[in-house]
C-alpha atoms as a PDB file:
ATOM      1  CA  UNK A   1       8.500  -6.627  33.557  1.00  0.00           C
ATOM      2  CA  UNK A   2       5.147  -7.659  31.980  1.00  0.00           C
ATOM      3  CA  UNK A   3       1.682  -6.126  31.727  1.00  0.00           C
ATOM      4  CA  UNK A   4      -1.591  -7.782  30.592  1.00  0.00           C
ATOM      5  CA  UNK A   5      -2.351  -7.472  26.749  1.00  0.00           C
ATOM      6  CA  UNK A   6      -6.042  -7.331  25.326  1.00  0.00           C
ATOM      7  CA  UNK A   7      -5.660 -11.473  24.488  1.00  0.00           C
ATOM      8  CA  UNK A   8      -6.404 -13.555  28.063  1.00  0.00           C
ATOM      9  CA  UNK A   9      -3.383 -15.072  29.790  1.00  0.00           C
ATOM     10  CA  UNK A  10      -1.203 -13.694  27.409  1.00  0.00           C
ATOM     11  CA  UNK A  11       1.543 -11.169  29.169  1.00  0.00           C
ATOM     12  CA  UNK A  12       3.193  -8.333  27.010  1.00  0.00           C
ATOM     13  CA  UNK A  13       6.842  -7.588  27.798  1.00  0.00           C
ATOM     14  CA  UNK A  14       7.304  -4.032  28.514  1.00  0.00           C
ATOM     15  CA  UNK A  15      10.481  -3.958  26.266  1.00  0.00           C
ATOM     16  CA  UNK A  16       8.529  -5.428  22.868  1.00  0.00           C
ATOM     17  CA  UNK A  17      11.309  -3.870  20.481  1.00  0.00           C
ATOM     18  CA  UNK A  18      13.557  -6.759  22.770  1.00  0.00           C
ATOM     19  CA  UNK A  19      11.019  -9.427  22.486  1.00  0.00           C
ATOM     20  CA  UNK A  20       9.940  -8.908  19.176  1.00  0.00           C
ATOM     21  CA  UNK A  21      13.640  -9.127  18.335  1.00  0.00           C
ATOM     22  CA  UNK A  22      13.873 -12.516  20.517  1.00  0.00           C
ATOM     23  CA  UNK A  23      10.622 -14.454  18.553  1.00  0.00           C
ATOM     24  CA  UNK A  24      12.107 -12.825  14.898  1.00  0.00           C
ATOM     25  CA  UNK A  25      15.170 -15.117  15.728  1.00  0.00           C
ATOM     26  CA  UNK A  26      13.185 -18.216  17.378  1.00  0.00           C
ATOM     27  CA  UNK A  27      10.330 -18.349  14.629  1.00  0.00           C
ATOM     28  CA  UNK A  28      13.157 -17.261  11.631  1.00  0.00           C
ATOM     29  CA  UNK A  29      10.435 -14.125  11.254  1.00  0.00           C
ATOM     30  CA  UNK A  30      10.826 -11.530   8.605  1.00  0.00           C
ATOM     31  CA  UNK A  31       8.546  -8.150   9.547  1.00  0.00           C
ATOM     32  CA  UNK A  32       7.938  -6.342   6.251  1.00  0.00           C
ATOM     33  CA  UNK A  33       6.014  -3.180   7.001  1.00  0.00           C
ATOM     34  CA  UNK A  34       4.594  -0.165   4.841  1.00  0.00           C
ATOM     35  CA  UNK A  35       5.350   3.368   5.098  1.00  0.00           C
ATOM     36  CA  UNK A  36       1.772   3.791   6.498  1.00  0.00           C
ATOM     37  CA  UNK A  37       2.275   1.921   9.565  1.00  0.00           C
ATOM     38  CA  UNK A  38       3.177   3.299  12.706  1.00  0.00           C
ATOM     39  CA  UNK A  39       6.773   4.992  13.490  1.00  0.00           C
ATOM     40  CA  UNK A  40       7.501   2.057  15.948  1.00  0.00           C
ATOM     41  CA  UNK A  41       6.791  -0.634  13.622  1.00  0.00           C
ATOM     42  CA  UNK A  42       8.762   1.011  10.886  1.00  0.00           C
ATOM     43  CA  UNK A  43      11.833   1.317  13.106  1.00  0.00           C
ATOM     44  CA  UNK A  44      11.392  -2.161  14.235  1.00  0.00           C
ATOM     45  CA  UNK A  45      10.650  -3.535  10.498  1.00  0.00           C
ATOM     46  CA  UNK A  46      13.404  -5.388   8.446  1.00  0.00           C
ATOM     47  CA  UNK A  47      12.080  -3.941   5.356  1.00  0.00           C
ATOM     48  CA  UNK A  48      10.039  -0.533   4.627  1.00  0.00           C
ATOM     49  CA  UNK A  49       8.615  -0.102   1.164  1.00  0.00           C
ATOM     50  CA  UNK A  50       5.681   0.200  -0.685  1.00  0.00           C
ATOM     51  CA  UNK A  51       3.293  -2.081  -2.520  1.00  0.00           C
ATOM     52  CA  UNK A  52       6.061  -2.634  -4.906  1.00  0.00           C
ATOM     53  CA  UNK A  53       8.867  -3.076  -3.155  1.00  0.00           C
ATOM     54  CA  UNK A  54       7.054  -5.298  -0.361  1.00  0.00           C
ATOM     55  CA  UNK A  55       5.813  -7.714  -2.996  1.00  0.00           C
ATOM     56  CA  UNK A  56       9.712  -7.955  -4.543  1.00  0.00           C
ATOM     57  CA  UNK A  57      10.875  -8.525  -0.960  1.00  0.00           C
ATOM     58  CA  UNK A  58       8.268 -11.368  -0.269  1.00  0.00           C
ATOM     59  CA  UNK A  59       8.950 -13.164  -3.359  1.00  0.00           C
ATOM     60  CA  UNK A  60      12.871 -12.895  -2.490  1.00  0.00           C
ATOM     61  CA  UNK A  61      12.799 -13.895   1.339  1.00  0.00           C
ATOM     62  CA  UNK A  62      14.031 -17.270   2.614  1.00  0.00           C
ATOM     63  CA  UNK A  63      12.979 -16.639   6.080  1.00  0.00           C
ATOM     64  CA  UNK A  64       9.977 -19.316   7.318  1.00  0.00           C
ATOM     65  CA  UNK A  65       7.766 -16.487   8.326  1.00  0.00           C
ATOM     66  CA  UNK A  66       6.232 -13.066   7.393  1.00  0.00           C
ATOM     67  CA  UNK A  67       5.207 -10.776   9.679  1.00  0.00           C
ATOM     68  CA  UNK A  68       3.290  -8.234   7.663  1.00  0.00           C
ATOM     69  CA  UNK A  69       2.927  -5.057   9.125  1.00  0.00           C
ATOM     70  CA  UNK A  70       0.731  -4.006   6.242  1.00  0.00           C
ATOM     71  CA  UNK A  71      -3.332  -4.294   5.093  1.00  0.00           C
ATOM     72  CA  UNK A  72      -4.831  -7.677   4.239  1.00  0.00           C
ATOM     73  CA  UNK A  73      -4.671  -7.910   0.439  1.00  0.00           C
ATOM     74  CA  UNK A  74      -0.269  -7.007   1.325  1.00  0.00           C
ATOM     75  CA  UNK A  75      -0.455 -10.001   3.149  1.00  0.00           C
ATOM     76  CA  UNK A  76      -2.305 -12.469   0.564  1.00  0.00           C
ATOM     77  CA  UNK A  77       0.501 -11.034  -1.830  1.00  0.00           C
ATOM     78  CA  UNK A  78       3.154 -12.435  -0.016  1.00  0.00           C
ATOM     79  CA  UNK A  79       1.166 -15.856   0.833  1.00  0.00           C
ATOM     80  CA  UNK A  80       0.340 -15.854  -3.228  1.00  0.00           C
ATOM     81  CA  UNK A  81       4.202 -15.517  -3.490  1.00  0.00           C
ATOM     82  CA  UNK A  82       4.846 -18.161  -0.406  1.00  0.00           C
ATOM     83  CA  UNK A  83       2.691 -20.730  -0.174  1.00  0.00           C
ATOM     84  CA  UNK A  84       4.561 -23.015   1.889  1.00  0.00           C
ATOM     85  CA  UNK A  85       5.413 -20.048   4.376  1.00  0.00           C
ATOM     86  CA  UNK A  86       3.432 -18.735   7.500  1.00  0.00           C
ATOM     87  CA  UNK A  87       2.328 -15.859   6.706  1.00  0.00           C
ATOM     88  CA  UNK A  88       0.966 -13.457   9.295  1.00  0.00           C
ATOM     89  CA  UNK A  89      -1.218 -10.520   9.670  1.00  0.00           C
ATOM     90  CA  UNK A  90      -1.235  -8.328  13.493  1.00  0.00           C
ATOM     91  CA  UNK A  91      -4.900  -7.740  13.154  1.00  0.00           C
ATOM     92  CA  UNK A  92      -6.755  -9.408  10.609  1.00  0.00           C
ATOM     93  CA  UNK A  93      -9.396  -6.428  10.408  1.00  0.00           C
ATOM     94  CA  UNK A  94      -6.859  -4.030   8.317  1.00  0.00           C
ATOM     95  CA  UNK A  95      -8.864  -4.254   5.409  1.00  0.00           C
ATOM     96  CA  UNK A  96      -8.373  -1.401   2.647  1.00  0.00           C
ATOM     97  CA  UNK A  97     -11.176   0.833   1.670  1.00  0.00           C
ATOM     98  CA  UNK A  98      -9.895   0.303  -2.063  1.00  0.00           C
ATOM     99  CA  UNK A  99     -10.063  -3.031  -2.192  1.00  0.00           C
ATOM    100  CA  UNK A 100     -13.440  -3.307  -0.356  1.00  0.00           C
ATOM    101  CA  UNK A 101     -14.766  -0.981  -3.280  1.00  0.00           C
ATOM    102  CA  UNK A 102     -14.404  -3.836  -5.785  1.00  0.00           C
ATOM    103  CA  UNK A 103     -16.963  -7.082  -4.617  1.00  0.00           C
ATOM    104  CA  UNK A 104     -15.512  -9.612  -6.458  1.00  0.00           C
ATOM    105  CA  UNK A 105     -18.742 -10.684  -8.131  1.00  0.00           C
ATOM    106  CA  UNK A 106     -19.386  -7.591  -9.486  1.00  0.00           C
ATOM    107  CA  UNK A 107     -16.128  -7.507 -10.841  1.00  0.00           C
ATOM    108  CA  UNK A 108     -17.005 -10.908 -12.593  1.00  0.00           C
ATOM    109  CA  UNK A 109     -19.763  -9.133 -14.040  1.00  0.00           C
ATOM    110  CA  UNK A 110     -17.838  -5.850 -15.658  1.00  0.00           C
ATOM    111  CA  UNK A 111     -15.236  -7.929 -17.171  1.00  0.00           C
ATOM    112  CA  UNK A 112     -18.070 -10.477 -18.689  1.00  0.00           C
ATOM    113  CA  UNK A 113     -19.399  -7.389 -19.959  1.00  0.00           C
ATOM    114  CA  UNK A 114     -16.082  -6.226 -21.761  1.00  0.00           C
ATOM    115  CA  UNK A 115     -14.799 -10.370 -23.138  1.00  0.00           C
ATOM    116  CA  UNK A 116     -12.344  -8.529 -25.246  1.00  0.00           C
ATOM    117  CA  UNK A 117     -10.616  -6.774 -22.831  1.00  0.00           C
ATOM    118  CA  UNK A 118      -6.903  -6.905 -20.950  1.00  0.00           C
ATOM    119  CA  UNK A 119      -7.709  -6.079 -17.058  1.00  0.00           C
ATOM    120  CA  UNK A 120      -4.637  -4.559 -15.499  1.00  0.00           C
ATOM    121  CA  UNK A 121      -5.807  -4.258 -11.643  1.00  0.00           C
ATOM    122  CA  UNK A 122      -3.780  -2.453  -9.108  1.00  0.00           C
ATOM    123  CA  UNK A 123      -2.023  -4.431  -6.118  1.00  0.00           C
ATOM    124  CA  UNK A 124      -4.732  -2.613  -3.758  1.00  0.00           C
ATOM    125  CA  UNK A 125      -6.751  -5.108  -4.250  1.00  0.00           C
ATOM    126  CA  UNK A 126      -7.906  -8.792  -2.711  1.00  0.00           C
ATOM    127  CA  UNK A 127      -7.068 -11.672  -4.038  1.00  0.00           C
ATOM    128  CA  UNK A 128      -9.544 -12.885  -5.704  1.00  0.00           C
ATOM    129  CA  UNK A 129      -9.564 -10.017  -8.038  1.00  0.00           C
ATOM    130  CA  UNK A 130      -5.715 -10.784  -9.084  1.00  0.00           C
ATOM    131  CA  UNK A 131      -7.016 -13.983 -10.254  1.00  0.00           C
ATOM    132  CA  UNK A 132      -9.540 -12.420 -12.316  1.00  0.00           C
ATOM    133  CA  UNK A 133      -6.829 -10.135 -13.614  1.00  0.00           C
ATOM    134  CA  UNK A 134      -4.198 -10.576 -16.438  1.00  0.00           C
ATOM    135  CA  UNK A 135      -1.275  -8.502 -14.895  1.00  0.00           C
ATOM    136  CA  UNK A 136      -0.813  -6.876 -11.657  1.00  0.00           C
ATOM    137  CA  UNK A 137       0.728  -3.058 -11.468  1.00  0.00           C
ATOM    138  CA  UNK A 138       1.330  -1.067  -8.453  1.00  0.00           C
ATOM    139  CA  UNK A 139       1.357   3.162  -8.777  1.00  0.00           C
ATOM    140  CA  UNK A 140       5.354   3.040  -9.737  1.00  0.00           C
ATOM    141  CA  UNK A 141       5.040   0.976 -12.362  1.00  0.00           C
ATOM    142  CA  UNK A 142       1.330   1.051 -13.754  1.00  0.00           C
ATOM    143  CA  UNK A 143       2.354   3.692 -16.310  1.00  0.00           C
ATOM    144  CA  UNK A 144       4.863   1.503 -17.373  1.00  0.00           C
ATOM    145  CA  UNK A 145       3.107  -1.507 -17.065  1.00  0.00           C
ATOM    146  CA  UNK A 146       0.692  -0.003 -19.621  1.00  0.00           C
ATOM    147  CA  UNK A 147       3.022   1.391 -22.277  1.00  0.00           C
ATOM    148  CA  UNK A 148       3.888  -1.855 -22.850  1.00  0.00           C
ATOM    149  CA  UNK A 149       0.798  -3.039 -23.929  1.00  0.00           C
ATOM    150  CA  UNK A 150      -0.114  -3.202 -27.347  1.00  0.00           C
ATOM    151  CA  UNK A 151      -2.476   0.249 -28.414  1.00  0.00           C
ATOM    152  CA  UNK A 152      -4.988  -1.890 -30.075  1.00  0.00           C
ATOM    153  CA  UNK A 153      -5.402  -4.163 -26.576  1.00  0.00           C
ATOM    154  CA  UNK A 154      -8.311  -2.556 -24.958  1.00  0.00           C
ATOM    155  CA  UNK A 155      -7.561  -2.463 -21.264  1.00  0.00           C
ATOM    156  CA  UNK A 156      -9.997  -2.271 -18.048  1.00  0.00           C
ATOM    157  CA  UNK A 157      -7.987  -0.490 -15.391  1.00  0.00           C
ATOM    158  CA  UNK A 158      -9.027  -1.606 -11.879  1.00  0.00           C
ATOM    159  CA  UNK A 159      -9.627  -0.752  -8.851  1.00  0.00           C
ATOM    160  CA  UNK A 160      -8.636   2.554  -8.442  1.00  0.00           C
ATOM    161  CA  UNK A 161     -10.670   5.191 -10.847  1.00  0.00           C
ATOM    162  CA  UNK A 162      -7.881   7.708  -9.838  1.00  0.00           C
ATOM    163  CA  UNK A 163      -5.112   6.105 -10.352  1.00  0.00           C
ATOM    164  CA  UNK A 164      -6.669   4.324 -13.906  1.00  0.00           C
ATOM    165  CA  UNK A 165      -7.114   8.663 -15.225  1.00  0.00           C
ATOM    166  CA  UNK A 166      -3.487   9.389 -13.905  1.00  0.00           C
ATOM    167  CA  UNK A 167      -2.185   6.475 -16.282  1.00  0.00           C
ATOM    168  CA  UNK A 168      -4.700   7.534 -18.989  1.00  0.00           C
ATOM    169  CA  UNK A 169      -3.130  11.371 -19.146  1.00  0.00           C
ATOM    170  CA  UNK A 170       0.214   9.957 -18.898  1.00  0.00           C
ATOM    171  CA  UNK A 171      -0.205   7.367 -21.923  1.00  0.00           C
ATOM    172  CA  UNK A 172      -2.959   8.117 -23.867  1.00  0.00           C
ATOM    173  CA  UNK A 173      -4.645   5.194 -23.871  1.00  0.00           C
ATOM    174  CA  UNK A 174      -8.536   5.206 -23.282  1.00  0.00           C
ATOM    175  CA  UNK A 175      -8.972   3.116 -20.530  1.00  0.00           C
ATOM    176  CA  UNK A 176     -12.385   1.056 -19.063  1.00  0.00           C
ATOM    177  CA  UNK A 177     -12.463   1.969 -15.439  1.00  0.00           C
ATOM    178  CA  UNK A 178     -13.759   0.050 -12.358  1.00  0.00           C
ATOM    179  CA  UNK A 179     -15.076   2.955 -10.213  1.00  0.00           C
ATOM    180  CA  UNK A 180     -13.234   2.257  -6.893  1.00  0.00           C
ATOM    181  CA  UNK A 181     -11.039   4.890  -4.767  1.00  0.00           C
ATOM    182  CA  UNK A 182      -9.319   5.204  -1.437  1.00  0.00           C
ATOM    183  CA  UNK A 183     -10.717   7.255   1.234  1.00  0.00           C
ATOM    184  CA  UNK A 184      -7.783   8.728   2.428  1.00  0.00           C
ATOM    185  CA  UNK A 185      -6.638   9.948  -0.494  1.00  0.00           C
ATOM    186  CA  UNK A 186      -9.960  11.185  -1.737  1.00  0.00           C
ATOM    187  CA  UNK A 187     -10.337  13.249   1.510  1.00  0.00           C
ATOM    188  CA  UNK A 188      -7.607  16.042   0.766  1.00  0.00           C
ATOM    189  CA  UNK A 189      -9.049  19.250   0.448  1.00  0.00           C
ATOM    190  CA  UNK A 190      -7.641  20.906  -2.700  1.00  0.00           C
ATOM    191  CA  UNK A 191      -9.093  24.619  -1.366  1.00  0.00           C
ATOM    192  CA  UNK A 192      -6.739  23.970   2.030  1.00  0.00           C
ATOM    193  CA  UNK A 193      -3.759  22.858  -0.145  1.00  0.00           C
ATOM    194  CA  UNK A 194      -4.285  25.842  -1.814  1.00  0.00           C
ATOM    195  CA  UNK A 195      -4.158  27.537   1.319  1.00  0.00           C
ATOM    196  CA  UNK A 196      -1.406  26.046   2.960  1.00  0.00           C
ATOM    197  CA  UNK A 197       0.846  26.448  -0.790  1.00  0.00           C
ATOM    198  CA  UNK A 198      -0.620  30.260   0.229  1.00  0.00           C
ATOM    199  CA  UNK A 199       0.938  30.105   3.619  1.00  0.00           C
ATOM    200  CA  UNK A 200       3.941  28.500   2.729  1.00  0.00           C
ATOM    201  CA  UNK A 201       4.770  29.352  -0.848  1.00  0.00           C
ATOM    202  CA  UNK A 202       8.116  27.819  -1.162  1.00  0.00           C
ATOM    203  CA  UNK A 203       6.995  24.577   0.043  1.00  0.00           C
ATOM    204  CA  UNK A 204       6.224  21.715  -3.248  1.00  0.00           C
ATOM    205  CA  UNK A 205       3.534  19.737  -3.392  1.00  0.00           C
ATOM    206  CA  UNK A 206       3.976  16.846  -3.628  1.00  0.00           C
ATOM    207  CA  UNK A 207       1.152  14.113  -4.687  1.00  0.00           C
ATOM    208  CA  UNK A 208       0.128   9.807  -4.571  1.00  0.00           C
ATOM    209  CA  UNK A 209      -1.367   9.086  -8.086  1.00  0.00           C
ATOM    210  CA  UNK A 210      -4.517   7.862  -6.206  1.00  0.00           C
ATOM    211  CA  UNK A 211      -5.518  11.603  -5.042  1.00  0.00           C
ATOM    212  CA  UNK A 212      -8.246  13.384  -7.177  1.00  0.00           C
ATOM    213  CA  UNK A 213      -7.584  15.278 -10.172  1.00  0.00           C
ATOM    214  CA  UNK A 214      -8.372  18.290  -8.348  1.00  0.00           C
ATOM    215  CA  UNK A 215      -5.564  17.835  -5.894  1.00  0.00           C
ATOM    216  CA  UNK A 216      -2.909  16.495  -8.580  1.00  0.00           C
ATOM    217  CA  UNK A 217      -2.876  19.418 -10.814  1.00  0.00           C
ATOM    218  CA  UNK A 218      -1.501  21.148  -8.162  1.00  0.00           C
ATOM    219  CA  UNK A 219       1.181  18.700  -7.338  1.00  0.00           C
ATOM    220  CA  UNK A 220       5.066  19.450  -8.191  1.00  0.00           C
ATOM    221  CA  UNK A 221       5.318  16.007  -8.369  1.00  0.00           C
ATOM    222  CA  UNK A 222       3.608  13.477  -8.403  1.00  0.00           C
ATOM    223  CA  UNK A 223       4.686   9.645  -7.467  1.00  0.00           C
ATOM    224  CA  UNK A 224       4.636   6.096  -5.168  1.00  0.00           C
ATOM    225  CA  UNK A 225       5.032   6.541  -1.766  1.00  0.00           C
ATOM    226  CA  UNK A 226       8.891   5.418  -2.765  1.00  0.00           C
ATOM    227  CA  UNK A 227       8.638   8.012  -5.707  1.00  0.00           C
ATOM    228  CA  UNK A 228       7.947  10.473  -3.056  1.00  0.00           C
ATOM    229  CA  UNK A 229      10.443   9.507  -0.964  1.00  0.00           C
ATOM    230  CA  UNK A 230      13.563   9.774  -3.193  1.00  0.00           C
ATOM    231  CA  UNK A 231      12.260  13.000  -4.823  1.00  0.00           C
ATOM    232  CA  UNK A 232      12.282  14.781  -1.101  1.00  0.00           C
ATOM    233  CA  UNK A 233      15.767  13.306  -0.558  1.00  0.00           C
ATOM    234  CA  UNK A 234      16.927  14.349  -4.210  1.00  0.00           C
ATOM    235  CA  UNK A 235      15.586  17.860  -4.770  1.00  0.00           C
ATOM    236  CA  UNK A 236      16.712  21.311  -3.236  1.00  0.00           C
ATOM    237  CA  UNK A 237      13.875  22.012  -1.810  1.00  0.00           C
ATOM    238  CA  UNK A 238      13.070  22.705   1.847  1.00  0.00           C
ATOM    239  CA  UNK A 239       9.338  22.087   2.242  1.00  0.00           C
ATOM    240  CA  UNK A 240       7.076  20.113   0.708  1.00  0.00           C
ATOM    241  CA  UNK A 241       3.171  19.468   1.756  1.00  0.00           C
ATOM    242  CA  UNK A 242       2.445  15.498   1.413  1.00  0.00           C
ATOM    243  CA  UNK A 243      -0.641  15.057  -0.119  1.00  0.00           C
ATOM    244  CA  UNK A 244      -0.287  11.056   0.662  1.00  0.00           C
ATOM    245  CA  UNK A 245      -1.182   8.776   4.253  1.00  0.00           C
ATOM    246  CA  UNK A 246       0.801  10.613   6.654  1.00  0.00           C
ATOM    247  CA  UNK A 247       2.776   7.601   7.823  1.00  0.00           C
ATOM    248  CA  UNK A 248       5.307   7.943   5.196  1.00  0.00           C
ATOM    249  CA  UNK A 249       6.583  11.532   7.008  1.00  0.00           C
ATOM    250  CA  UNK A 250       8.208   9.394   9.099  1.00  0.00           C
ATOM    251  CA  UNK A 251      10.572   7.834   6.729  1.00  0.00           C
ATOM    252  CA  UNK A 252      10.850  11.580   4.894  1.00  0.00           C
ATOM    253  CA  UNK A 253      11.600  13.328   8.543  1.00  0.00           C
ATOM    254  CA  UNK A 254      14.464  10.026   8.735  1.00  0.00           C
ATOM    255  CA  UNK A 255      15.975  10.346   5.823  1.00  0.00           C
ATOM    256  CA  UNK A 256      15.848  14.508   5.526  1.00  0.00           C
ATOM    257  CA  UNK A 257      15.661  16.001   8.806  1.00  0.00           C
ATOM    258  CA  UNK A 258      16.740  19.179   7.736  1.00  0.00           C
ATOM    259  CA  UNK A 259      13.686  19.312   5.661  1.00  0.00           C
ATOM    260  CA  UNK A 260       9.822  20.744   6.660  1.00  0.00           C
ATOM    261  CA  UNK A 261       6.994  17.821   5.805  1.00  0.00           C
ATOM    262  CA  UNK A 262       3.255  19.334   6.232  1.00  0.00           C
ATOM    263  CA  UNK A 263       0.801  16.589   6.200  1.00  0.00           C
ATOM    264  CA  UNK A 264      -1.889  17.965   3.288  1.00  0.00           C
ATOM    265  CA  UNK A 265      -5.114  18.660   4.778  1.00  0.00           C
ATOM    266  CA  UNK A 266      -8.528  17.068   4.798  1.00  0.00           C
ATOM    267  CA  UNK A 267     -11.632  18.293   4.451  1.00  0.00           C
ATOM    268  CA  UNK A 268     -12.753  18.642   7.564  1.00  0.00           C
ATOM    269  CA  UNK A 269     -10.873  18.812  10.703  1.00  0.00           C
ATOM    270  CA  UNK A 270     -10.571  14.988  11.704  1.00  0.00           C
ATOM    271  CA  UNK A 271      -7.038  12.564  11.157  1.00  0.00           C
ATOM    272  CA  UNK A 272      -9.140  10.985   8.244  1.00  0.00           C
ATOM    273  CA  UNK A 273      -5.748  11.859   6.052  1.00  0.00           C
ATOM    274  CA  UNK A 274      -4.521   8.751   8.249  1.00  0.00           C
ATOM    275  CA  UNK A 275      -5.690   5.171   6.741  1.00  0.00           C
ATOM    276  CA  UNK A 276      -8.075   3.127   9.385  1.00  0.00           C
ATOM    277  CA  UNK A 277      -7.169   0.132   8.505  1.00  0.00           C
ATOM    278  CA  UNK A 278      -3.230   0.706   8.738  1.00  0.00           C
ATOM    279  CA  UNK A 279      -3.284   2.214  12.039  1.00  0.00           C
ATOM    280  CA  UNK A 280      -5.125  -1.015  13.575  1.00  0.00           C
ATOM    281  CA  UNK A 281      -1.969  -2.529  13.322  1.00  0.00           C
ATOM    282  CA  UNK A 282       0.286  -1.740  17.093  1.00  0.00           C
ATOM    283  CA  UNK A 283       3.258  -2.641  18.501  1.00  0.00           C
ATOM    284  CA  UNK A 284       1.363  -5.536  20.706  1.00  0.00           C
ATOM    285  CA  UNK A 285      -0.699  -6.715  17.888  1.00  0.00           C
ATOM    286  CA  UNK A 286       2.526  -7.691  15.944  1.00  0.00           C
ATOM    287  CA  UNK A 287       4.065  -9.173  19.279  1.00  0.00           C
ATOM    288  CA  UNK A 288       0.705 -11.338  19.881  1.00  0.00           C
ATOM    289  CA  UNK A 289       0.881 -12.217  16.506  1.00  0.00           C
ATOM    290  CA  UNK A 290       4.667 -13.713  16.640  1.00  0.00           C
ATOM    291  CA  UNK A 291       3.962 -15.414  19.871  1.00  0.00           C
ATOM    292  CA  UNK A 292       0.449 -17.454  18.791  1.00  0.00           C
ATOM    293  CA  UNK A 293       1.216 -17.448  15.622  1.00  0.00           C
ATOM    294  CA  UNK A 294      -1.985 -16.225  14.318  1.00  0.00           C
ATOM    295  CA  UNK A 295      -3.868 -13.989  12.768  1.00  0.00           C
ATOM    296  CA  UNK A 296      -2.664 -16.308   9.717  1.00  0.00           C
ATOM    297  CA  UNK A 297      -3.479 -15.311   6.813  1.00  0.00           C
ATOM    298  CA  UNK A 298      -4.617 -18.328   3.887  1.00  0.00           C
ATOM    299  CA  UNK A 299      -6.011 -19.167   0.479  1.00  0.00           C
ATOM    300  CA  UNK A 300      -7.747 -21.271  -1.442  1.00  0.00           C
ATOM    301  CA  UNK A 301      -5.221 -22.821  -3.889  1.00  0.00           C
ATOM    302  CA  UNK A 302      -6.842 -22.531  -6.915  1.00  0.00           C
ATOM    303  CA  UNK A 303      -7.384 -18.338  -6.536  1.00  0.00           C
ATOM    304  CA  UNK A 304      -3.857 -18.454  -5.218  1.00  0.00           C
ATOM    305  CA  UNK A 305      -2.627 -20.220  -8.025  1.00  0.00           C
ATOM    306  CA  UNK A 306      -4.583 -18.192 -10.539  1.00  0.00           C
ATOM    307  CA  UNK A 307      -3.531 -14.714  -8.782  1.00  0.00           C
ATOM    308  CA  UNK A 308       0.267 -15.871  -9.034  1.00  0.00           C
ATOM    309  CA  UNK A 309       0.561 -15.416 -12.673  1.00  0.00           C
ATOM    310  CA  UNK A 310      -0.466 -11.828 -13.142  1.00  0.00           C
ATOM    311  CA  UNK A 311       1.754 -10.874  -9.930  1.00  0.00           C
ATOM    312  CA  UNK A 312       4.684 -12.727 -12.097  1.00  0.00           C
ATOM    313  CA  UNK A 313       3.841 -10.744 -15.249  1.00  0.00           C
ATOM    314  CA  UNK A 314       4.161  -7.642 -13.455  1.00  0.00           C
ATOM    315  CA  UNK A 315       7.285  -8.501 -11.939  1.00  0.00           C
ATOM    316  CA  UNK A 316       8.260  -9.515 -15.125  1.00  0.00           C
ATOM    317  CA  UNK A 317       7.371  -6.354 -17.333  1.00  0.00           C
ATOM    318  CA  UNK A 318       8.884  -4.326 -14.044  1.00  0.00           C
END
């Protein structure tokens, strides 16, 4: 059976797990998701990961096309890594607050401003900022990614102002920062994880390196949206409050279903703990997308070109 999608003249199969299934083998598809998507794109995904992980998995894929269940600068990663493949997006509005925060141009200007600096820039970001940049990190490895780094390099951190103090307290390093955040992780409410720790005082908290220092130095741990995976899976305890996009609870709920995940609060009483952008991604979108073949997602060649080599260095010092 079929009913009438949101595209004209274009039926959707009421079985789309089936039919997405069907075009994966016609189109020789790959559907790499994040853990921030929706629970039936996850379970449909071949791969789950974070920014990491996805970026390892598009470099290492032979399949002709990538289905990225994912935000828009996740999907110019994997075109910068496959140029030659057809990369798509399921709705070519998932954008990332982040990434939005750092214009380009006035990223041009900062880093005329500082000649003699390295610029490490997070993955969250488009792609014409990774060709501005000199390596790539993601939140697993940007501690890392820094420590190896000469101390007398000075280093602008970019885009993420949280993320860039995390790796400062954790290395020592003084660090220039670009003054970009996420929404969704700036909208916890460290008085209401306070609260709920109140409420339910064995639970840990556990934290994504892009939260506020407010909400971090209450964390138990503190990690990638991988790193927070394994730790649930590997420690004893029973409850943990997720101070992260609540998408990944479905991948902790898989994986430990014995174990209590309470999404962290936000300030107010809306779902804005839930990213925008990722949820604009649906079942149908991803099916449309496979059958026409579009949204597809493309690059100039000389930004794509210059953003491949600091994706390769971090890959590299990874």
């Amino acid at each position: 059976m079929f009913v009438t999608s949101l595209r004209p003249n274009t039926l959707i199969p009421n079985d789309l797990f089936a039919a997405i299934e069907d075009l994966k083998q016609e189109l020789n598809a790959v559907i790499l998701a994040h853990y921030y998507q929706e629970p039936d794109i996850q379970d449909i995904a071949d791969y789950i990961g974070d920014s990491l992980g996805l970026s390892q998995q598009a470099a290492a894929t032979d399949a002709e096309v990538i289905v990225f269940a994912g935000v828009h600068f996740m999907a110019e990663t994997a075109k910068i890594l496959n140029p030659h493949k057809l990369v798509l997006l399921p709705d070519l509005d998932a954008g990332c607050s982040l990434a939005d925060s750092c214009p380009p141009q006035e990223f041009a200007a900062f880093k005329a401003a500082h000649p003699d600096h390295l610029v490490v820039s997070y993955i969250n970001c488009s792609a014409a900022i990774k060709a501005m940049s000199d390596i790539i990190c993601t939140s697993s490895n940007s501690v890392k990614i820094v420590q190896q780094i000469p101390p007398d390099q000075p280093i602008i951190f970019a885009p993420d102002k949280n993320l860039g103090r995390y790796v400062m307290e954790q290395t020592g390093r003084n660090l220039v920062l670009w003054e970009g955040a996420c929404i969704v992780h700036e909208i916890f409410s460290e008085k209401k994880i306070v609260q709920l720790k109140i409420e339910h005082p064995e639970a840990e908290i556990i934290a994504h390196p892009e939260c506020e220092q407010a909400v971090l130095r209450h964390a138990d741990y503190i990690g990638s949206t991988t790193g927070l995976l394994k730790y649930c899976q590997a420690t004893a305890a029973e409850q943990f409050i997720v101070a992260t996009e609540p998408g990944i609870i479905h991948q902790m709920q898989k994986d430990a279903p014995h174990k209590q995940f309470i999404p962290a609060p936000a300030m107010n009483n809306c779902a804005c703990n839930e990213c925008p952008h990722m949820r604009l991604n649906t079942l149908e979108k991803l099916y449309l997308a496979m059958k026409h073949r579009t949204p597809e997602i493309t690059l100039p060649e000389d930004i794509r070109v210059a953003a491949l080599k600091p994706i390769q260095r971090m890959l590299a010092m990874s």
